[in-house]
Protein backbone atom coordinates (compact mmCIF):
# COMPACT_ATOMS: atom_id res chain seq x y z
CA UNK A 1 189.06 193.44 60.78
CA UNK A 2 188.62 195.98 63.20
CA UNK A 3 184.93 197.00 64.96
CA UNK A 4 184.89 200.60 66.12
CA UNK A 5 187.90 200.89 68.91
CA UNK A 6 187.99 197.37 69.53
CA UNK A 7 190.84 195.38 67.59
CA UNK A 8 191.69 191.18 67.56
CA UNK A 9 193.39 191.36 71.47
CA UNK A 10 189.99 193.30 72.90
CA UNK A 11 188.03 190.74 70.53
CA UNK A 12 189.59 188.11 71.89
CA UNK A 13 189.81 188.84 75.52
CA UNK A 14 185.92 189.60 75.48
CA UNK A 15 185.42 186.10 74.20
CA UNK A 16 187.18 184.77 76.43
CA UNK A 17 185.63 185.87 79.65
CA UNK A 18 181.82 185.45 78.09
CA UNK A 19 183.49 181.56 77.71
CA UNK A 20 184.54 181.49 81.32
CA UNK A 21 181.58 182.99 82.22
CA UNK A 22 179.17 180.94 81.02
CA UNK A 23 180.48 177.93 79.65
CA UNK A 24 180.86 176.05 76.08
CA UNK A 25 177.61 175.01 75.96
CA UNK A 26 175.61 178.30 76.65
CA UNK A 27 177.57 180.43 74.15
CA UNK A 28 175.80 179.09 70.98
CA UNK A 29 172.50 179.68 72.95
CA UNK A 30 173.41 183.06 73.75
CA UNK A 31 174.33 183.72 70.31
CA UNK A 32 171.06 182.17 69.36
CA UNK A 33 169.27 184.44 71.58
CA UNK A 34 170.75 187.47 71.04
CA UNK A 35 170.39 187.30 67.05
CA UNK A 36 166.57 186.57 67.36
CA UNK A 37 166.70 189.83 69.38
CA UNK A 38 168.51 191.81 66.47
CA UNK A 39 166.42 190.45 64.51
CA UNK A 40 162.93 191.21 66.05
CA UNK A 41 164.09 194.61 66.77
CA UNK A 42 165.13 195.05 62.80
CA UNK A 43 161.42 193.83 61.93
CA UNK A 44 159.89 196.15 64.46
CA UNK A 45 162.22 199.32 63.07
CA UNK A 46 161.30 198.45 59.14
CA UNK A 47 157.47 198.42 60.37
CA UNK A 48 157.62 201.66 62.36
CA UNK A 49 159.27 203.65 59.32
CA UNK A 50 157.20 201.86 56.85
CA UNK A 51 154.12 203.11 58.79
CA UNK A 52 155.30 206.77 58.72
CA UNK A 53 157.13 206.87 55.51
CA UNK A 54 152.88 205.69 53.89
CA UNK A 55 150.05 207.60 53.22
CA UNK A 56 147.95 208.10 56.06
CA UNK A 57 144.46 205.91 55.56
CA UNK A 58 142.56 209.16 55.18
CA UNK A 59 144.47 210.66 52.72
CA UNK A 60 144.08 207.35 50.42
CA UNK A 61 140.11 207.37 50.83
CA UNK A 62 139.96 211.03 49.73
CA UNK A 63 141.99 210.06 46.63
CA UNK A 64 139.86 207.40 45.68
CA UNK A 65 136.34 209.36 46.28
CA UNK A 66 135.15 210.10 42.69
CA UNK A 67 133.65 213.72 42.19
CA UNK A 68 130.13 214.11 42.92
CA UNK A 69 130.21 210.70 44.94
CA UNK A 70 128.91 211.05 48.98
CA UNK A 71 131.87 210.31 50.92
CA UNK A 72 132.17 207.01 52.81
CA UNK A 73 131.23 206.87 56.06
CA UNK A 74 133.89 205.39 58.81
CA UNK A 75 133.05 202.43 60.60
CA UNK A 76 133.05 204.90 63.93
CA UNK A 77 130.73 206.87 62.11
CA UNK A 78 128.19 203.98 61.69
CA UNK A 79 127.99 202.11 65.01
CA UNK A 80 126.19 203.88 67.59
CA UNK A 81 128.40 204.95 71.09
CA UNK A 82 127.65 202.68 73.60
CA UNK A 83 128.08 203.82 76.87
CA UNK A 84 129.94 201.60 79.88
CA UNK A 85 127.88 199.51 82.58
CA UNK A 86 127.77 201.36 85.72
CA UNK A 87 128.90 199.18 88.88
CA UNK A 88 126.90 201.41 91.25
């Protein structure tokens, strides 16, 4: 079992000092911890690529538009701009 450059001595000797560094108890937190990170940040990559690797929205309305049918109008398209308060 080797990861990258590191073999069972580096393994071990990083082990080691996170143990003397913060204790028995606070390993299996840290582990915790830093797995729920890997894990959020897995979720959050999948999304992103699923996002770009789809149709955009406006290509999927065209497709389903049948010929001779008025296009749809977009929900921008049917509320009116309002314009901000003024504080003055």
């Amino acid at each position: 079992m080797n990861f990258g450059n590191f073999g069972p001595l580096e393994l071990f000797i990083v082990l080691v000092i996170v143990l003397v560094l913060f204790g028995a108890r606070r390993v299996p937190e840290i582990g915790a911890s830093l797995g729920k990170g890997i894990r959020e940040f897995k979720r959050s990559i999948n999304e992103v690529q699923r996002q770009v690797t789809d149709e955009p929205e406006s290509e999927r309305r065209i497709d389903r538009i049948a010929p001779g049918e008025p296009a749809a109008r977009t929900r921008a398209e049917e509320e009116p701009v309002r314009e901000p308060k003024r504080l003055i």
